[in-house]
Protein backbone atom coordinates (compact mmCIF):
# COMPACT_ATOMS: atom_id res chain seq x y z
CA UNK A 1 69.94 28.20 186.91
CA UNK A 2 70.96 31.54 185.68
CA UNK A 3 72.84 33.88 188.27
CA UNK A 4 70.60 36.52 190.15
CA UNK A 5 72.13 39.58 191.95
CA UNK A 6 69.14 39.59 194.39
CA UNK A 7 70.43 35.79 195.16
CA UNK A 8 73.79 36.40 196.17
CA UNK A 9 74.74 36.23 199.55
CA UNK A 10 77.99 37.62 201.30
CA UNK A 11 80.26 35.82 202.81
CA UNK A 12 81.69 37.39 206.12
CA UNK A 13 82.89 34.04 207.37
CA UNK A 14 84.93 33.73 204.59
CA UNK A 15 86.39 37.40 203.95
CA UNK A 16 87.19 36.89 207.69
CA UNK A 17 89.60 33.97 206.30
CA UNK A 18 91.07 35.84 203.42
CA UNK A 19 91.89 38.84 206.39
CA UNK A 20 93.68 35.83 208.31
CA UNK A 21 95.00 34.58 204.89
CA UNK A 22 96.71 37.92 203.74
CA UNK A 23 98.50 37.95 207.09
CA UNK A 24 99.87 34.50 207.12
CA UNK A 25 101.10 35.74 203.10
CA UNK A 26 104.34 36.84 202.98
CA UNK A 27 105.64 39.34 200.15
CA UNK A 28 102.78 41.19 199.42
CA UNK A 29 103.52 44.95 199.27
CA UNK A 30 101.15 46.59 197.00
CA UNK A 31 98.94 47.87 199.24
CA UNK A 32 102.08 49.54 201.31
CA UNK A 33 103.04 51.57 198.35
CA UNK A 34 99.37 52.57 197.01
CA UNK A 35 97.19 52.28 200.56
CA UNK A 36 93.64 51.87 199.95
CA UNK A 37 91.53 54.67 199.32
CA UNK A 38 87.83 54.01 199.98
CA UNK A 39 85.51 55.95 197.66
CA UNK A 40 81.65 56.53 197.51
CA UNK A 41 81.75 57.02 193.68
CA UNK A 42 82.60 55.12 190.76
CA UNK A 43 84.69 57.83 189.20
CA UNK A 44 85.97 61.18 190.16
CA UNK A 45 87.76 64.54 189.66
CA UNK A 46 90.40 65.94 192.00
CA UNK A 47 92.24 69.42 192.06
CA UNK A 48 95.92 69.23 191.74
CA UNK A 49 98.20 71.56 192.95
CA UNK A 50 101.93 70.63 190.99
CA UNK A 51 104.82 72.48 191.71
CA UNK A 52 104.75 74.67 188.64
CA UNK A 53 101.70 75.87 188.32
CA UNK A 54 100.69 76.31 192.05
CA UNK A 55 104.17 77.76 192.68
CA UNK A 56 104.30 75.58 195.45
CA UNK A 57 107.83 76.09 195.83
CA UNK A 58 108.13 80.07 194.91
CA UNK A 59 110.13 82.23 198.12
CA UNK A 60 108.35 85.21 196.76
CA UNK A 61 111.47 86.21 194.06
CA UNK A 62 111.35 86.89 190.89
CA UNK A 63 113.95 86.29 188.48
CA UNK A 64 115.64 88.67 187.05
CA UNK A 65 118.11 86.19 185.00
CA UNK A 66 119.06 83.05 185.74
CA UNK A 67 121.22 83.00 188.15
CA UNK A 68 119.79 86.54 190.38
CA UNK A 69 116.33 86.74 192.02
CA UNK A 70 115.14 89.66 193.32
CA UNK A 71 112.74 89.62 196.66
CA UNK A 72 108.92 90.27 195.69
CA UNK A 73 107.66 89.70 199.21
CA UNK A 74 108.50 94.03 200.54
CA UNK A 75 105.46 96.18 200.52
CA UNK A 76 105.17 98.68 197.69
CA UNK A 77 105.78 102.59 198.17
CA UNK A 78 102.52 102.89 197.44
CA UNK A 79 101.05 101.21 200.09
CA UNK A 80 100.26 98.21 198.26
CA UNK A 81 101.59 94.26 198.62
CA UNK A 82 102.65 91.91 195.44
CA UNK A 83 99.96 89.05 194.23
CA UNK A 84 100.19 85.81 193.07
CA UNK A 85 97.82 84.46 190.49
CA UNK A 86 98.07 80.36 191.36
CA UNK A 87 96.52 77.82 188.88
CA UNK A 88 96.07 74.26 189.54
CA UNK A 89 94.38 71.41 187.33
CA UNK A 90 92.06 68.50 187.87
CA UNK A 91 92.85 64.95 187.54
CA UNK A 92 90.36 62.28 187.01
CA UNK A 93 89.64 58.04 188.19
CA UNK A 94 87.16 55.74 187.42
CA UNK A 95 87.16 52.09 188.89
CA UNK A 96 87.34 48.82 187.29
CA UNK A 97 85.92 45.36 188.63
CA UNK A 98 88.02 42.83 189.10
CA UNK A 99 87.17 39.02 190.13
CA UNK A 100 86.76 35.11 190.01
CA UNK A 101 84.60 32.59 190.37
CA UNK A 102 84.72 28.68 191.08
CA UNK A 103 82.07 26.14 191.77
CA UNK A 104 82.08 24.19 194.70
CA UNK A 105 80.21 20.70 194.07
CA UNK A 106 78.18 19.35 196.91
CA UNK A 107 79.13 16.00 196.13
CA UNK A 108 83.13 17.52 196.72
CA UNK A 109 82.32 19.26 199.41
CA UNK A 110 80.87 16.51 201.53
CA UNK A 111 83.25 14.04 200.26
CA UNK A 112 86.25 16.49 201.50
CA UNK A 113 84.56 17.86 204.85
CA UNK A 114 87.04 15.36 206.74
CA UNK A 115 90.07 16.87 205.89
CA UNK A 116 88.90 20.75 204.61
CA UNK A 117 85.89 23.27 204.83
CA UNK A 118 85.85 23.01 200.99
CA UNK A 119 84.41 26.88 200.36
CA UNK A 120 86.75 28.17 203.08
CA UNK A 121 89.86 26.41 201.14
CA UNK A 122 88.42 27.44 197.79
CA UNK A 123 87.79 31.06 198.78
CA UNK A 124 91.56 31.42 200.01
CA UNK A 125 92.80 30.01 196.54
CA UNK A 126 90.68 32.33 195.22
CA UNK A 127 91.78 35.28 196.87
CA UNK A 128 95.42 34.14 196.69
CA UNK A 129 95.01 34.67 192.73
CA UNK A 130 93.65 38.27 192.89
CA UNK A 131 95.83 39.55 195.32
CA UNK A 132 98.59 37.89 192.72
CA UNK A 133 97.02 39.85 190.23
CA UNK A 134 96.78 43.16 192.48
CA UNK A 135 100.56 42.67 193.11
CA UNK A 136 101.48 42.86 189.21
CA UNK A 137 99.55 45.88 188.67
CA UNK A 138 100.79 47.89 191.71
CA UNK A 139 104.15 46.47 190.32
CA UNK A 140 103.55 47.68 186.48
CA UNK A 141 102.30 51.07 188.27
CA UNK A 142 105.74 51.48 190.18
CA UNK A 143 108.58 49.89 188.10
CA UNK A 144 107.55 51.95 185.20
CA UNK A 145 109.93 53.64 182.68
CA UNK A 146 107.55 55.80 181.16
CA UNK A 147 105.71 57.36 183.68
CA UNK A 148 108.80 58.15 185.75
CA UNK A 149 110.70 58.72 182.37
CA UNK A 150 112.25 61.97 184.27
CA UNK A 151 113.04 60.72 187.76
CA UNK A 152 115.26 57.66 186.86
CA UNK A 153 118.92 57.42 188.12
CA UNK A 154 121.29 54.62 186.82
CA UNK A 155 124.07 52.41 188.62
CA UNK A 156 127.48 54.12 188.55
CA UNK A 157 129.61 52.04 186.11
CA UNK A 158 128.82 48.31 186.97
CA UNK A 159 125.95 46.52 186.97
CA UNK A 160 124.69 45.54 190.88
CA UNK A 161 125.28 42.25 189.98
CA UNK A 162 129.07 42.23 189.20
CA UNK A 163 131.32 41.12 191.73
CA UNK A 164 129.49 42.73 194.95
CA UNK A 165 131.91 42.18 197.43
CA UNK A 166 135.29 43.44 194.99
CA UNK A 167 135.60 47.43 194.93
CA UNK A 168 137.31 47.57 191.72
CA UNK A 169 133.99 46.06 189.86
CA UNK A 170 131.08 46.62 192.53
CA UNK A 171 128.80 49.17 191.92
CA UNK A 172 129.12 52.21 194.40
CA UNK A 173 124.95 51.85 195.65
CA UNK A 174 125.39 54.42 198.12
CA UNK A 175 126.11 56.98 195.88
CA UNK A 176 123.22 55.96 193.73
CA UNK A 177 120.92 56.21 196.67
CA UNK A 178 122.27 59.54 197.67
CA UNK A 179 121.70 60.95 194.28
CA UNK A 180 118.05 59.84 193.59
CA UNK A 181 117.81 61.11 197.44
CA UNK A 182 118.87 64.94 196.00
CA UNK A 183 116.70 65.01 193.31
CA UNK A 184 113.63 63.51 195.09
CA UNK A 185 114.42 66.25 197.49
CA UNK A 186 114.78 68.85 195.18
CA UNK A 187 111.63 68.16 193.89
CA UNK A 188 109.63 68.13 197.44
CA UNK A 189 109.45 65.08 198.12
CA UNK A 190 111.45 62.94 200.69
CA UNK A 191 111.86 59.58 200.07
CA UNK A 192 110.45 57.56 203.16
CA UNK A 193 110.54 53.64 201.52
CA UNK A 194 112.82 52.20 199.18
CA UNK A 195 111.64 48.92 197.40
CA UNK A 196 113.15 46.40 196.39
CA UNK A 197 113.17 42.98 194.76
CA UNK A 198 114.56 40.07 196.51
CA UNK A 199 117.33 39.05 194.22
CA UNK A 200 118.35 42.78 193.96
CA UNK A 201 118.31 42.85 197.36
CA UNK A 202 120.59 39.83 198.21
CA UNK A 203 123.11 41.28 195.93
CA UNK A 204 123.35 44.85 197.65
CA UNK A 205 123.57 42.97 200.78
CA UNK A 206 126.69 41.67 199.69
CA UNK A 207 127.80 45.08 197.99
CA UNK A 208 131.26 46.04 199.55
CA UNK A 209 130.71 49.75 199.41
CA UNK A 210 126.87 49.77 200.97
CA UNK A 211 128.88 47.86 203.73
CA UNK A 212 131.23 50.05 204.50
CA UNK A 213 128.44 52.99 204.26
CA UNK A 214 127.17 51.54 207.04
CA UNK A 215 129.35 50.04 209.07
CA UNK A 216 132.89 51.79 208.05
CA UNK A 217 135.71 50.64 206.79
CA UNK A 218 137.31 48.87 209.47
CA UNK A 219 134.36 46.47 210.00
CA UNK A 220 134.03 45.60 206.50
CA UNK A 221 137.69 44.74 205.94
CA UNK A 222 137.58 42.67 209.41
CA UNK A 223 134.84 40.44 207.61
CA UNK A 224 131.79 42.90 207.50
CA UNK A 225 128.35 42.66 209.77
CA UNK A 226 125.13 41.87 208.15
CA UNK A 227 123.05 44.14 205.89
CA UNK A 228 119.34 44.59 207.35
CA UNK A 229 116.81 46.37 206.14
CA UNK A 230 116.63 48.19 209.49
CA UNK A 231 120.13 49.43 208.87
CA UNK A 232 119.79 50.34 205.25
CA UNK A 233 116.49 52.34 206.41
CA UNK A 234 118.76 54.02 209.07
CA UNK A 235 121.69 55.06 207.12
CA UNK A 236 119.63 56.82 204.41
CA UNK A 237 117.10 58.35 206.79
CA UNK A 238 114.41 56.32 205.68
CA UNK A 239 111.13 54.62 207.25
CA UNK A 240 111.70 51.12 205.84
CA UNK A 241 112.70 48.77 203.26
CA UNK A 242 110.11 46.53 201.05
CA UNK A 243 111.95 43.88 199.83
CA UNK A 244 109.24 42.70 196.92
CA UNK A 245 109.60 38.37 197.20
CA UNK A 246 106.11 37.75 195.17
CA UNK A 247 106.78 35.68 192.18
CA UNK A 248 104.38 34.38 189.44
CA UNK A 249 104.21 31.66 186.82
CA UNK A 250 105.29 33.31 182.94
CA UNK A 251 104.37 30.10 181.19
CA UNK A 252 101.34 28.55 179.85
CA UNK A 253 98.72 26.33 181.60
CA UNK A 254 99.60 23.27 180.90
CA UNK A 255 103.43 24.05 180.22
CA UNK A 256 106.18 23.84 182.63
CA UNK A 257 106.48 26.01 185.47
CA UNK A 258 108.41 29.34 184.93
CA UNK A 259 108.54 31.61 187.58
CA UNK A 260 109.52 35.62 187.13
CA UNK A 261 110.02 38.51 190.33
CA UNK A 262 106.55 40.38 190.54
CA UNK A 263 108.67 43.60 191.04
CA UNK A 264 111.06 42.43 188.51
CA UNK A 265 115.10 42.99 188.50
CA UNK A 266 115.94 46.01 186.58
CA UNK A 267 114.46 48.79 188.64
CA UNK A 268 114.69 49.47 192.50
CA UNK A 269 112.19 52.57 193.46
CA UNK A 270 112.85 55.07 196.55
CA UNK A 271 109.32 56.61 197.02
CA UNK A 272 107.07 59.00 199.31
CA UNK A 273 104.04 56.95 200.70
CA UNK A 274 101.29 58.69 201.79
CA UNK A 275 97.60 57.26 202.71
CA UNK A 276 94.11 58.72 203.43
CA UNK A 277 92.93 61.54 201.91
CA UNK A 278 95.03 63.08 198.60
CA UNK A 279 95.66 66.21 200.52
CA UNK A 280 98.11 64.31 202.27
CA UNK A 281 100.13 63.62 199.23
CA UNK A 282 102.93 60.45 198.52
CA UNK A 283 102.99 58.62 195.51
CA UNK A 284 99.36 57.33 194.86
CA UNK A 285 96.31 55.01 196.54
CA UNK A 286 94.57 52.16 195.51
CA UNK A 287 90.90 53.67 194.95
CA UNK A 288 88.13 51.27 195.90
CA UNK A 289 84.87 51.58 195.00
CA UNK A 290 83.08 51.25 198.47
CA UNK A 291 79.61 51.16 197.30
CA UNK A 292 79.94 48.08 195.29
CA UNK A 293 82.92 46.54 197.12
CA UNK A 294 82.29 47.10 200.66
CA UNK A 295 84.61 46.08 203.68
CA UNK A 296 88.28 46.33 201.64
CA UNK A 297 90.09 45.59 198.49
CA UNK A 298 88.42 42.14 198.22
CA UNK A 299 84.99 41.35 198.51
CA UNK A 300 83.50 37.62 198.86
CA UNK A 301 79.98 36.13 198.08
CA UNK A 302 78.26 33.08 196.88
CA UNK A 303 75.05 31.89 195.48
CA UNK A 304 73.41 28.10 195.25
CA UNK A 305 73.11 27.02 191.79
CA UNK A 306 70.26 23.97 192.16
CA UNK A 307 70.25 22.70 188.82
CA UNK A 308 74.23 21.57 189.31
CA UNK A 309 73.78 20.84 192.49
CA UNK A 310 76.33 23.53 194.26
CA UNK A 311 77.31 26.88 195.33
CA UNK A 312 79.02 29.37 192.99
CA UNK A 313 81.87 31.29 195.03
CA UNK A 314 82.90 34.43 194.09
CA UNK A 315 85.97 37.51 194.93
CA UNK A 316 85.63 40.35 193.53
CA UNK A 317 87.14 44.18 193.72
CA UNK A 318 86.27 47.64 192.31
CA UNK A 319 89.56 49.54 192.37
CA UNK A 320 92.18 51.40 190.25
CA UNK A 321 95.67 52.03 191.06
CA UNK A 322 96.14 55.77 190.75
CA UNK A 323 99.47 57.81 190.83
CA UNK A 324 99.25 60.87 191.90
CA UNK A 325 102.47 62.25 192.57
CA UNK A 326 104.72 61.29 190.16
CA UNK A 327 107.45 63.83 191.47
CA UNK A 328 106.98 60.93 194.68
CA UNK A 329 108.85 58.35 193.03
CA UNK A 330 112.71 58.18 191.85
CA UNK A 331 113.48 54.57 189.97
CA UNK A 332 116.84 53.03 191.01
CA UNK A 333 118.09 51.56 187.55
CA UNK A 334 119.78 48.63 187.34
CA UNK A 335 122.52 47.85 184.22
CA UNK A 336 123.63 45.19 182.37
């Protein structure tokens, strides 16, 4: 029996499980670093107003060299005041679906209805792979090289890695935070969340000079306290840590199991969050496509198929991940 839109019915009961699901879930942080962004339209155009051409950042000066800047902001002789001529330019999104299926048999289902609700246990298996999915793309958005070629700053002289807890070979992390701090600053744009990937993150916790950054000297030669996110988040005047703990299989069906960080190793990210509407800046938003995919990033539905004797279950999203600040993000670069 071929599939008919008109046929399809949604499933409340279930989304209501995959809300209770994503709770229970622990490690998911895409949608805390691109918040969800609920749209009436498939694609879009936005004004942007960057730094440069907006003069966002302009005290009313003008250069005279490059060193000397002479006020432009006094009223003329003549009666007359200075203007500005500001430009801005548009950027642009258009949605994607996303989704998967699986057949529940009737046969399966009644043979299982002891132990499970067979469409309530396939619909969370279901969702558990897309939100999988929506985790390595808000990863690939963030940990990205080459969109935040210009905002990356590198471990000073050793690797996080070597010898953590030894100051001759640990690498000073405080002064790498500090640093991206400045130039995120510089730019505009205060870092409120720094993420991080859970290996990465076991090894600063052990890093000797984060330690004594936070605690002083005297505690950290006497056998050190505990690093906690809360007190990472305090010492650099941030909001929070994400510590990213997803991981997913890297092998083949069928092969054996190899499992990889969603976040990945080699890059740590401070970054501006922001949610609601763009005018309100931070990094970027997930934009859904409410229209199509009402209620959320996931939407769930089914449909009886008769002639196999079953019901086809189905998540699906309309989204894209759009950046939209990329001043809003400063990379933390691991080395070798």
């Amino acid at each position: 029996m071929p599939y008919n839109t008109a046929e399809s019915t949604p499933r409340p009961d279930i989304s209501t499980l995959l809300v209770e699901a994503t709770g229970q879930e622990q490690g998911y942080i895409g949608q805390e670093i691109f918040p969800l962004y609920p749209s009436d339209f498939e694609t879009g155009r936005y004004p942007i107003f960057a730094k440069k051409e907006t003069e966002l950042l302009n005290a009313g000066r003008a250069p005279t060299s490059s060193t000397v800047f002479n006020s432009v902001t006094k009223r003329n002789e003549t009666g007359t005041y200075n203007e500005l001529d500001r430009k801005w330019t548009y950027g642009t999104f258009f949605t994607e679906e996303y989704g998967l299926q699986e057949r529940v048999d009737d046969v399966v289902a009644t043979r299982m209805s002891n132990y499970f609700d067979a469409e309530m246990w396939t619909g969370k298996l279901l969702a558990n792979s897309l939100m999988l999915d929506y985790e390595l793309e808000c990863a690939a958005a963030l940990m990205n090289p080459t969109t935040f070629a210009n905002n990356i700053t590198v471990a000073t002289a050793t690797g996080w890695s070597t010898t953590p807890e030894t100051v001759a070979t640990a690498s000073n992390i405080p002064a790498q935070i500090n640093t991206a701090i400045e130039a995120m600053t510089l730019r505009g744009e205060r870092p409120d969340t720094l993420v991080l990937s859970l290996t990465n993150w076991n090894l600063w916790r052990r890093n000797t000079f984060l330690s004594t950054y936070i605690y002083g000297s005297l505690n950290t030669n006497a056998g050190g306290s505990a690093i906690v996110e809360e007190n990472v988040a305090a010492a650099f005047r941030l909001n929070r840590v994400l510590v990213a703990e997803k991981a997913f299989a890297t092998n083949l069906k069928g092969r054996a199991s190899s499992l990889a960080s969603v976040y990945g190793d080699t890059y740590g990210a401070l970054i501006k969050t922001g949610a609601g509407d763009f005018s309100a800046g931070g990094l970027g938003r997930t934009i859904v496509w409410n229209n199509d995919s009402p209620g959320g990033l996931f939407t769930s539905e089914s449909y009886r198929d008769e002639q196999r004797r079953g019901s086809v279950l189905r998540v699906r999203s309309n989204r894209t991940i759009k950046v939209l600040l990329t001043d809003a993000c400063q990379l933390l670069k691991n080395v070798s």
